[in-house]
Every structure is written in structure tokens, then in C-alpha cells.
C-alpha atoms as a PDB file:
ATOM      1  CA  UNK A   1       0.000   0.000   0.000  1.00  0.00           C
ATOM      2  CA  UNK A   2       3.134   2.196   0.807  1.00  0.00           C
ATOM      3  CA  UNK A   3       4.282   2.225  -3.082  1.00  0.00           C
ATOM      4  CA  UNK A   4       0.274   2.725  -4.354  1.00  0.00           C
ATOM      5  CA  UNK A   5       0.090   5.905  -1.924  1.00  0.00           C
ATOM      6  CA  UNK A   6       3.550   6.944  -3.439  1.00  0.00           C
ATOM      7  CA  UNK A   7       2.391   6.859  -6.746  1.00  0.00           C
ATOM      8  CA  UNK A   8      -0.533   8.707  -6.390  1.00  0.00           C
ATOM      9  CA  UNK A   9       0.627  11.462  -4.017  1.00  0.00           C
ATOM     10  CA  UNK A  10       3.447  12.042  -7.204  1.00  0.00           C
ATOM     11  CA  UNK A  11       0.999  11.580  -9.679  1.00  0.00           C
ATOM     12  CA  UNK A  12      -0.892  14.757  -7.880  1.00  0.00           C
ATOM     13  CA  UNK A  13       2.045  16.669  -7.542  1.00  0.00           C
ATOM     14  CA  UNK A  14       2.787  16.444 -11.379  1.00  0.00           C
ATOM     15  CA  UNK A  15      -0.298  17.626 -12.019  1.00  0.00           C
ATOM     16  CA  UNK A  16      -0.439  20.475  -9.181  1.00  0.00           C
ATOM     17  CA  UNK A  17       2.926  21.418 -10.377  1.00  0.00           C
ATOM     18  CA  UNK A  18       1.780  21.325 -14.633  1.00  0.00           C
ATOM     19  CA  UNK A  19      -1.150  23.571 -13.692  1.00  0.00           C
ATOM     20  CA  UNK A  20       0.280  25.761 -11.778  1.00  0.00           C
ATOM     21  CA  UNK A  21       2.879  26.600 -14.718  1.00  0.00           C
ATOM     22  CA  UNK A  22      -0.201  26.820 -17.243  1.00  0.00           C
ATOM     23  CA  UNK A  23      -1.052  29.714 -14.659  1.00  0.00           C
ATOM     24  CA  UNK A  24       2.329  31.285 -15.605  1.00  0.00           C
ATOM     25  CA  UNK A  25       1.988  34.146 -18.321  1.00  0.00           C
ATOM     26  CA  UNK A  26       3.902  33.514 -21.017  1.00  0.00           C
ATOM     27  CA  UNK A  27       7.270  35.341 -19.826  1.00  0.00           C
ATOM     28  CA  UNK A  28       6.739  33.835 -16.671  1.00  0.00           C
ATOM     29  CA  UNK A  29       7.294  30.127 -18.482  1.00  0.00           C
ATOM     30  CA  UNK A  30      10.085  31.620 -20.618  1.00  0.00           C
ATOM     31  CA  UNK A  31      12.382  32.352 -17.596  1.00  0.00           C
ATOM     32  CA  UNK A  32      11.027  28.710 -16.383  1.00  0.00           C
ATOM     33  CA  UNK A  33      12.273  27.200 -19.259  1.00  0.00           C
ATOM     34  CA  UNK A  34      15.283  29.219 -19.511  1.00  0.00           C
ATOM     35  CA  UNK A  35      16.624  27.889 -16.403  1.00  0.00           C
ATOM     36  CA  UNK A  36      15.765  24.595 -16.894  1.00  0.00           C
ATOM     37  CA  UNK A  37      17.617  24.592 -20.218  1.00  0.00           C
ATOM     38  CA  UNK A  38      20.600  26.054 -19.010  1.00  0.00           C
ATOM     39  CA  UNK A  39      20.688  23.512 -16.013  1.00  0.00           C
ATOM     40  CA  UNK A  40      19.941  20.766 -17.816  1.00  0.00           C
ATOM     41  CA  UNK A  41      22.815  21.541 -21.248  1.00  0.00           C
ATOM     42  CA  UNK A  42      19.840  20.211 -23.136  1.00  0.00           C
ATOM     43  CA  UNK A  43      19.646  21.032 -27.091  1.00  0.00           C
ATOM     44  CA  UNK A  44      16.428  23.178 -27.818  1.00  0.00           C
ATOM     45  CA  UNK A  45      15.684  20.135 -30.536  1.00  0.00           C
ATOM     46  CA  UNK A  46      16.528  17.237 -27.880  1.00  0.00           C
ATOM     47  CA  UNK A  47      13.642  18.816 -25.627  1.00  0.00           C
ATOM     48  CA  UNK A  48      11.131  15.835 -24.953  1.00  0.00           C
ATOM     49  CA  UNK A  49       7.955  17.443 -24.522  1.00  0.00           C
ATOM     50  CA  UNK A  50       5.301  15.984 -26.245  1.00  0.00           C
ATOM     51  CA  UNK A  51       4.482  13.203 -23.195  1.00  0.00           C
ATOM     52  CA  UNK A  52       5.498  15.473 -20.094  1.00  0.00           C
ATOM     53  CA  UNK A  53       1.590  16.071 -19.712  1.00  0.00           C
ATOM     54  CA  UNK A  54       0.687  14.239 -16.750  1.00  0.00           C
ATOM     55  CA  UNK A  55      -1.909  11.200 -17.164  1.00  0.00           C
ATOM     56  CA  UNK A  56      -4.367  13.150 -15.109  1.00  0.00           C
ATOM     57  CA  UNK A  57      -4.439  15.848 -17.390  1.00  0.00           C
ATOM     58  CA  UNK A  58      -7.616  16.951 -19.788  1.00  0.00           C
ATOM     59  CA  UNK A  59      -7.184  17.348 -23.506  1.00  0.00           C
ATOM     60  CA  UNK A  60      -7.577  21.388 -23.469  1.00  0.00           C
ATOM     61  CA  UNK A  61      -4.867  21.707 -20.687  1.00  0.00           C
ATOM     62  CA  UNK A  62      -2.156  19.336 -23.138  1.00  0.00           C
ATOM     63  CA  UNK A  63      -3.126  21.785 -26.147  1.00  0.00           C
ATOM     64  CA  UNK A  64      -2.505  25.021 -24.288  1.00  0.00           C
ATOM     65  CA  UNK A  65       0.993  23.877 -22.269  1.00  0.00           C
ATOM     66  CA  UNK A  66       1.980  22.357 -26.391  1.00  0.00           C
ATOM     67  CA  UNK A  67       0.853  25.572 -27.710  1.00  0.00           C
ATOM     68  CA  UNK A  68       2.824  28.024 -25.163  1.00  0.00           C
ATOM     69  CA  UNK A  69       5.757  25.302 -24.837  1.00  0.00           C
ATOM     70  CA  UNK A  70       5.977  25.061 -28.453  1.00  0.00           C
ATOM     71  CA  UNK A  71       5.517  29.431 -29.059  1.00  0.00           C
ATOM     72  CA  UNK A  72       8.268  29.629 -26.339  1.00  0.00           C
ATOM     73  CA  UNK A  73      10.426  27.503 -28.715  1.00  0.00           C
ATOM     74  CA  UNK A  74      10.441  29.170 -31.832  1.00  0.00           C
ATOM     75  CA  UNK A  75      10.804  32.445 -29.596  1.00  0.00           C
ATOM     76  CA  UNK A  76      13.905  30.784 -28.441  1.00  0.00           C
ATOM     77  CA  UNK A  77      15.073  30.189 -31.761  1.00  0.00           C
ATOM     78  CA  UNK A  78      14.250  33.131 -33.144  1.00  0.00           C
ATOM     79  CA  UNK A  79      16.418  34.525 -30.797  1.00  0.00           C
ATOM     80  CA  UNK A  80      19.569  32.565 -31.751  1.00  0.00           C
ATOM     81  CA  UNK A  81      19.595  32.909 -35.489  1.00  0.00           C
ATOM     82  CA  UNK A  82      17.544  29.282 -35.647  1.00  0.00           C
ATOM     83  CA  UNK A  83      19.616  27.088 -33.901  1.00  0.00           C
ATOM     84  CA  UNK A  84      19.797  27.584 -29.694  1.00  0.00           C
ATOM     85  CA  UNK A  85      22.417  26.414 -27.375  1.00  0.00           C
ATOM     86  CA  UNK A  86      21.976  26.634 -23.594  1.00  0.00           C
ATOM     87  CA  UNK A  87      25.608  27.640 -23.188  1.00  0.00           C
ATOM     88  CA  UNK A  88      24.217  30.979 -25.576  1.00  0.00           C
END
């Protein structure tokens, strides 16, 4: 029972944590997502994003964090010349 209470207390977390950052305004995720790419020396095209919705998640809440996620992106692109390094 120790492992099933585990697993749900994260599962609610995730999805605390994902809705809270839909709350975000959209420079609000950029400096989120800024820091995480920096810490993390991740390539802007190496970024797995697709399936980081959690499970509990409704359909309209995946389209809106792949619509800002994926605007935030291209922004970040667009800002270095089309190809971004976190090191830039």
C-alpha cells in the first residue's frame, strides 16, 4: 500500500505542479524554461515534450501547455539565429 500511496501522491504533484505553470503568463514560463535549459545543457531540438503532460491531465490543458511550450520555442530560436544552445 506504501508504493500505491507513493504513486498517487506524485501523480498529484505532477499535475499540481503542470497547472500551476499553465497559470504562468507567457514570460513567466520563458524564464522557467530558460533555467531549466541552461541547467539541464539540453539542445532546444533534444527537448522531450510531447508526453510530459501528466496522465491526469484533460485534452484542453495538453493543447494550451503544447501551444505556449511550443511558441516559447520558436521564440527561443528566433532569438539565436535558428539554432539555440543553452551555453548561448
Amino acid at each position: 500500500m506504501g508504493r500505491e500511496i507513493t504513486d498517487r501522491t506524485l501523480c498529484h504533484s505532477h499535475h499540481e505542479i503542470f497547472s500551476a505553470w499553465l497559470g504562468f503568463t507567457l514570460a513567466q514560463q520563458k524564464a522557467d524554461l530558460d533555467e531549466y535549459l541552461m541547467a539541464s545543457q539540453a539542445p532546444l531540438d533534444l527537448v522531450a515534450y510531447r508526453d510530459i503532460a501528466p496522465a491526469t491531465a484533460h485534452q484542453v490543458e495538453r493543447q494550451l501547455f503544447l501551444a505556449d511550450l511550443e511558441t516559447l520555442l520558436d521564440l527561443l530560436r528566433f532569438e539565436h539565429g535558428g539554432a539555440y544552445s543553452p551555453e548561448a
